[in-house]
N, C-alpha and C. Protein backbone atom coordinates (compact mmCIF):
# COMPACT_ATOMS: atom_id res chain seq x y z
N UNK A 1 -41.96 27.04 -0.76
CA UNK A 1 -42.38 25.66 -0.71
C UNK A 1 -41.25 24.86 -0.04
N UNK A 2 -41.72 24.24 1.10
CA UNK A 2 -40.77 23.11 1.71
C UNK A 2 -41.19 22.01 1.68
N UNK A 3 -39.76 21.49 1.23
CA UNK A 3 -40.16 19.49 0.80
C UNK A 3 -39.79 18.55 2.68
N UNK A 4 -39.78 17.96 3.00
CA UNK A 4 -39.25 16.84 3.97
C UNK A 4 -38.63 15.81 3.34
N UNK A 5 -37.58 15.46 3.37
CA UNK A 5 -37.00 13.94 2.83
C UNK A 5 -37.24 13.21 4.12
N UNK A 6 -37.72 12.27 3.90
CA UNK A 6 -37.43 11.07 5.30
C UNK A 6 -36.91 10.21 4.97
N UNK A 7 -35.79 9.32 5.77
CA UNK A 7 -35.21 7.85 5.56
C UNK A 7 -35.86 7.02 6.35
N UNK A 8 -35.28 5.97 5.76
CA UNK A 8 -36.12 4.41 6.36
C UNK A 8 -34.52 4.00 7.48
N UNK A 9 -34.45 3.69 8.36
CA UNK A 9 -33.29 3.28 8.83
C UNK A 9 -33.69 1.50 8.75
N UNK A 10 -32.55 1.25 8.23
CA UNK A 10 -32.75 -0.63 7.79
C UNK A 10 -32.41 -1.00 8.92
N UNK A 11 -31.97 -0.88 10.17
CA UNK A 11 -31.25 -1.91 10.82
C UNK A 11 -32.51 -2.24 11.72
N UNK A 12 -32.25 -3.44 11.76
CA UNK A 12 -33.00 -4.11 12.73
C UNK A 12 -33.00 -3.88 14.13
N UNK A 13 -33.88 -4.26 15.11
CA UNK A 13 -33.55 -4.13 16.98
C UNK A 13 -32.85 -5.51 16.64
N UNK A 14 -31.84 -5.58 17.62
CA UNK A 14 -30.82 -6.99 18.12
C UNK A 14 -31.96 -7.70 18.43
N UNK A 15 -31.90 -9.09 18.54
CA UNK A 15 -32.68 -9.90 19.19
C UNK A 15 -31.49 -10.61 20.55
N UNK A 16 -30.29 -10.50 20.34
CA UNK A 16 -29.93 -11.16 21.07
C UNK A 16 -30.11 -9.94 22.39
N UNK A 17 -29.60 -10.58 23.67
CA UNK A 17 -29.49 -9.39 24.65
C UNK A 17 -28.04 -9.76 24.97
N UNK A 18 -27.58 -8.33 25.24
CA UNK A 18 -26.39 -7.17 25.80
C UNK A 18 -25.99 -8.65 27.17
N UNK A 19 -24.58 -8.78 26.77
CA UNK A 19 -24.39 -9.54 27.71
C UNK A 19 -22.94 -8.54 28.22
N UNK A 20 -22.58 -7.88 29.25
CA UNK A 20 -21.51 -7.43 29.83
C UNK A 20 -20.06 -8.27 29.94
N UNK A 21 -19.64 -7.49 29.37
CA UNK A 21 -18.27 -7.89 29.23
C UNK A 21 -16.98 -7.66 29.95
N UNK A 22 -16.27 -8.67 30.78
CA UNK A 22 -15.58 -8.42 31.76
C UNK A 22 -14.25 -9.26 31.49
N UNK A 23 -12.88 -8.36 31.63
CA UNK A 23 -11.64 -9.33 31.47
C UNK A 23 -11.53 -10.15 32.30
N UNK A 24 -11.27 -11.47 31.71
CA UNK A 24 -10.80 -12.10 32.90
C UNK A 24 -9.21 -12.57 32.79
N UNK A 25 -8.35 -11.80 32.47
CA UNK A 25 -6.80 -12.54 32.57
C UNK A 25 -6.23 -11.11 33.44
N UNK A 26 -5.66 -11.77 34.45
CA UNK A 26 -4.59 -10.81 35.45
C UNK A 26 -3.54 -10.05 34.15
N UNK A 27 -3.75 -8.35 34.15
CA UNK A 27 -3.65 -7.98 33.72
C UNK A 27 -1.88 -7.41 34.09
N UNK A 28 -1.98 -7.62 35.52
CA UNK A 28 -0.28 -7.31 36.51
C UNK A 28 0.65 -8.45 35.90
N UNK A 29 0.39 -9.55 35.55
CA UNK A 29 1.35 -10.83 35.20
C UNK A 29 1.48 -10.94 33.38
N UNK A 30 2.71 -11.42 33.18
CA UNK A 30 2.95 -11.62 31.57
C UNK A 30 1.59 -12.44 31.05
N UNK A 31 1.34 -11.55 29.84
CA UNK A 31 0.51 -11.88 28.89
C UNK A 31 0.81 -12.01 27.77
N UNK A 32 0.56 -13.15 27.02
CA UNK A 32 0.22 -13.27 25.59
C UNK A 32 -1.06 -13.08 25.18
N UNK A 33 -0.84 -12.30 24.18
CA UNK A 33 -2.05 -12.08 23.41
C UNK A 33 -1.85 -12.47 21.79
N UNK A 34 -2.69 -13.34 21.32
CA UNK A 34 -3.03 -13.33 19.82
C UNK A 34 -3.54 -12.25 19.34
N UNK A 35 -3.06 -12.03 17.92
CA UNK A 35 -3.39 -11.42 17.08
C UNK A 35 -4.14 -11.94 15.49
N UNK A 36 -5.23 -12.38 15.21
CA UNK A 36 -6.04 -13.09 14.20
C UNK A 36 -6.12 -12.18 13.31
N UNK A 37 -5.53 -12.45 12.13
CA UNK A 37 -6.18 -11.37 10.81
C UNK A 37 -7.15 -12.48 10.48
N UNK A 38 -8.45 -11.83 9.46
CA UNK A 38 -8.89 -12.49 9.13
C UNK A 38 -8.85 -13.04 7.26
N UNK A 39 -8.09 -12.61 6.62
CA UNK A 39 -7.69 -13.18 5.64
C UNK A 39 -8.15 -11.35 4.58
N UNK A 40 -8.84 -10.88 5.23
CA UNK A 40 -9.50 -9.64 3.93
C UNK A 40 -8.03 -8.81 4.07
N UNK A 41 -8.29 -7.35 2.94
CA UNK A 41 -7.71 -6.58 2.77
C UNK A 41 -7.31 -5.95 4.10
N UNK A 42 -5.87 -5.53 4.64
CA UNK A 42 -5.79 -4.67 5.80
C UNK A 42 -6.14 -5.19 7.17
N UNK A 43 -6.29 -6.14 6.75
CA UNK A 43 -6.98 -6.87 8.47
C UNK A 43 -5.43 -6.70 9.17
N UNK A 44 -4.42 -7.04 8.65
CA UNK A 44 -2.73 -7.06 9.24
C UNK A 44 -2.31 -6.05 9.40
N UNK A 45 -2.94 -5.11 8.35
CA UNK A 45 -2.51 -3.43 8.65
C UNK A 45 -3.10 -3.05 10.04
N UNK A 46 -4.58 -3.45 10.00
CA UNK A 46 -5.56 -2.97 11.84
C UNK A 46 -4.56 -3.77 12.19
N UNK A 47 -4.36 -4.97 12.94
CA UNK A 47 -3.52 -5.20 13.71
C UNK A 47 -2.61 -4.67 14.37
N UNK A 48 -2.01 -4.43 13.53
CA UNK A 48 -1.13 -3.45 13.46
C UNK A 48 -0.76 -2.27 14.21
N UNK A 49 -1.97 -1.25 14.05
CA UNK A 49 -2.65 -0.26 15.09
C UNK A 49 -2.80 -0.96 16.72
N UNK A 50 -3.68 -2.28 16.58
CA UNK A 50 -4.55 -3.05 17.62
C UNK A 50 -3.15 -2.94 18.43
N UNK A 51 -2.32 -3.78 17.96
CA UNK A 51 -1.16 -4.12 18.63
C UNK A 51 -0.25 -2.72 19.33
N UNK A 52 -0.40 -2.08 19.14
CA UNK A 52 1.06 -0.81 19.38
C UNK A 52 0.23 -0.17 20.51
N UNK A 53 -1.44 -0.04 19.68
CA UNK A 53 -2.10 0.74 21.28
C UNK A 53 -2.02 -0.80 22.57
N UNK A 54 -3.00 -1.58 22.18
CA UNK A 54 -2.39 -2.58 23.21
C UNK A 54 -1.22 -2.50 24.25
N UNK A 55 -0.04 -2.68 23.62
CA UNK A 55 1.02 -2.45 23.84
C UNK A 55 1.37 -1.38 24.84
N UNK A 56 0.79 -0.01 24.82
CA UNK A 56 0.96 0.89 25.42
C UNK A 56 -0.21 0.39 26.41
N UNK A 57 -1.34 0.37 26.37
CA UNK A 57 -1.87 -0.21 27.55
C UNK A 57 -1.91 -1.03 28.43
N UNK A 58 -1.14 -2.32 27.97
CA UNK A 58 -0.41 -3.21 29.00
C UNK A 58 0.36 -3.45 28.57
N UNK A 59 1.54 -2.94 28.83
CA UNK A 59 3.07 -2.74 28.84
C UNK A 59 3.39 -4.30 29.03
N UNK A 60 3.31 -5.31 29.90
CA UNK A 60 3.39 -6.47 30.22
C UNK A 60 3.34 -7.57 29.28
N UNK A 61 2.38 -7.44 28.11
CA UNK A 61 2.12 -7.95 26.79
C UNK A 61 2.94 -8.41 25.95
N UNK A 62 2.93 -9.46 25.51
CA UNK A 62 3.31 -9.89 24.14
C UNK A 62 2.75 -10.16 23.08
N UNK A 63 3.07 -10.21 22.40
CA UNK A 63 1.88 -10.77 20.85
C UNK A 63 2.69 -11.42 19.79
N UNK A 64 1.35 -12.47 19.67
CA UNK A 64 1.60 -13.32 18.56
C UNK A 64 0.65 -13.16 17.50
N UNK A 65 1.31 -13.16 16.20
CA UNK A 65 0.02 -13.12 15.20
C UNK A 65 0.09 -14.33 14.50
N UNK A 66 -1.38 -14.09 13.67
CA UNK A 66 -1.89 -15.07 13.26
C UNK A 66 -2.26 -14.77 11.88
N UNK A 67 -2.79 -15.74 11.01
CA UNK A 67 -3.47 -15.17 9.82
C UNK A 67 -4.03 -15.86 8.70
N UNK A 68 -5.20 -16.17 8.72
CA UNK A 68 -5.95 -16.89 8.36
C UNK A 68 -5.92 -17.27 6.75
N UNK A 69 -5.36 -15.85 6.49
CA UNK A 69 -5.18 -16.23 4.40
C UNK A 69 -6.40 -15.88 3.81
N UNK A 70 -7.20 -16.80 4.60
CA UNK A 70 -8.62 -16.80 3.55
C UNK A 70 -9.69 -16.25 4.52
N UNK A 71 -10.56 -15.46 4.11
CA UNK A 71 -11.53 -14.60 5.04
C UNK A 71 -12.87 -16.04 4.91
N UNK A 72 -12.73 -16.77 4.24
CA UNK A 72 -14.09 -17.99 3.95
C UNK A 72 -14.18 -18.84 4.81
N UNK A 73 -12.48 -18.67 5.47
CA UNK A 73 -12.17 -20.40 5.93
C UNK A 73 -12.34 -20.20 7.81
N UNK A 74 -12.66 -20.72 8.77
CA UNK A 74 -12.54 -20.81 9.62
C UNK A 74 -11.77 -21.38 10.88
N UNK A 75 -10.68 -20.77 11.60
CA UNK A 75 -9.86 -20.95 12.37
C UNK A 75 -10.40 -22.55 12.99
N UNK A 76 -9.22 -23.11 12.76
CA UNK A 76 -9.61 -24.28 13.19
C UNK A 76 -7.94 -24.93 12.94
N UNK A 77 -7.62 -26.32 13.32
CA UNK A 77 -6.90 -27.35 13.49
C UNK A 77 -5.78 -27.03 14.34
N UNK A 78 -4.40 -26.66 13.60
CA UNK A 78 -3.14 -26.63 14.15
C UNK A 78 -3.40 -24.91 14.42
N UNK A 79 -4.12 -23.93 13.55
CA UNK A 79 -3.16 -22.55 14.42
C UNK A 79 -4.35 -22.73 15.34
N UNK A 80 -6.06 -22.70 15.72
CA UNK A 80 -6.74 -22.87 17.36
C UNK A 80 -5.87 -23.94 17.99
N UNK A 81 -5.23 -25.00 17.46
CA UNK A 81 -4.43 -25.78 18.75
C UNK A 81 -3.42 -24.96 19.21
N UNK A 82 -2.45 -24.02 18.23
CA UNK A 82 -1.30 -22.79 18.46
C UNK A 82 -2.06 -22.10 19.79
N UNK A 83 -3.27 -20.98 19.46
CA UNK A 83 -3.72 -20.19 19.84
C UNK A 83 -3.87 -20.38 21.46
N UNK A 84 -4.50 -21.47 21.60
CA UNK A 84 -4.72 -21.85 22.80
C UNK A 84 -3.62 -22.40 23.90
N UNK A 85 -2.74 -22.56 23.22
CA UNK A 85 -1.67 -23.20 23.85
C UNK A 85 -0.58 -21.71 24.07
N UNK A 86 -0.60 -20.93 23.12
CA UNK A 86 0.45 -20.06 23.44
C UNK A 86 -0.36 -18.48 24.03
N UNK A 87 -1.75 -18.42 24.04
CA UNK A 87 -2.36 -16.98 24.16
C UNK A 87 -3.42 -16.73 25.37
N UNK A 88 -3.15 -15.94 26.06
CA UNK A 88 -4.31 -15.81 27.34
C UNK A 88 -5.21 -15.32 27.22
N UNK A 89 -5.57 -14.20 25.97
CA UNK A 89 -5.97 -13.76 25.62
C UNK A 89 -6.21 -13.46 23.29
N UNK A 90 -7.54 -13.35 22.87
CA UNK A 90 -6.95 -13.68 21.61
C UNK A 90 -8.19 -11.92 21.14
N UNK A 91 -7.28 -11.33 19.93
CA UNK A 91 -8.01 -9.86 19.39
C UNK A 91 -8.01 -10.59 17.77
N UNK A 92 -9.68 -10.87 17.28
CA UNK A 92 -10.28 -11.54 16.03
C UNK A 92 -10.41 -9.68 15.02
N UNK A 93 -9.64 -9.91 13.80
CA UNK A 93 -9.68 -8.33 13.28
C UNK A 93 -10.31 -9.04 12.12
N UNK A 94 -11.68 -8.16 11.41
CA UNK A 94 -12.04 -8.22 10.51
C UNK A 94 -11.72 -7.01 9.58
N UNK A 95 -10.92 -7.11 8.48
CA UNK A 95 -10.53 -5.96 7.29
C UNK A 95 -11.87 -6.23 6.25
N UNK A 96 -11.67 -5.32 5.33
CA UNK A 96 -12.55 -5.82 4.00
C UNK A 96 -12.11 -4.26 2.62
């Protein structure tokens, strides 16, 4: 006697559509890049990782981090006025 289990897969089709994604900061000239934790567990630890491979991939790079404290609260006032003023580029890490 053979049984079949079947699953239901929950995820939905996207509704949004696939928009292609292309760098746009000269990758040959000094870069800053932000680094955003987002306030959860380990988000600073990924960084962490984010940053060192980064690093090896454009050697040229610098980084600044960031860190939100609270995973509820949303980047906003003085560190997006920071961000924008000091980063050409910004990497948003969600931990949990």
């Amino acid at each position: 006697m053979s049984t079949t289990t079947e699953f239901h897969d929950p995820r939905a089709q996207p509704k949004a559509v696939a928009e292609p994604y292309e760098i746009k900061v000269d990758l040959d000239s000094p870069l800053t890049i932000g680094l955003v934790a987002n306030g959860f567990p380990d988000s600073v630890r990924f960084l962490d990782h984010v940053e060192k491979t980064l690093a090896q991939a454009v050697p040229s790079a610098s980084f600044v981090r960031y860190d939100k404290g609270d995973a509820s609260s949303v980047v906003g006032g003085k560190m997006l006025e920071d961000i924008q003023a000091e980063c050409q580029a910004v990497v948003a890490a969600y931990g949990h």
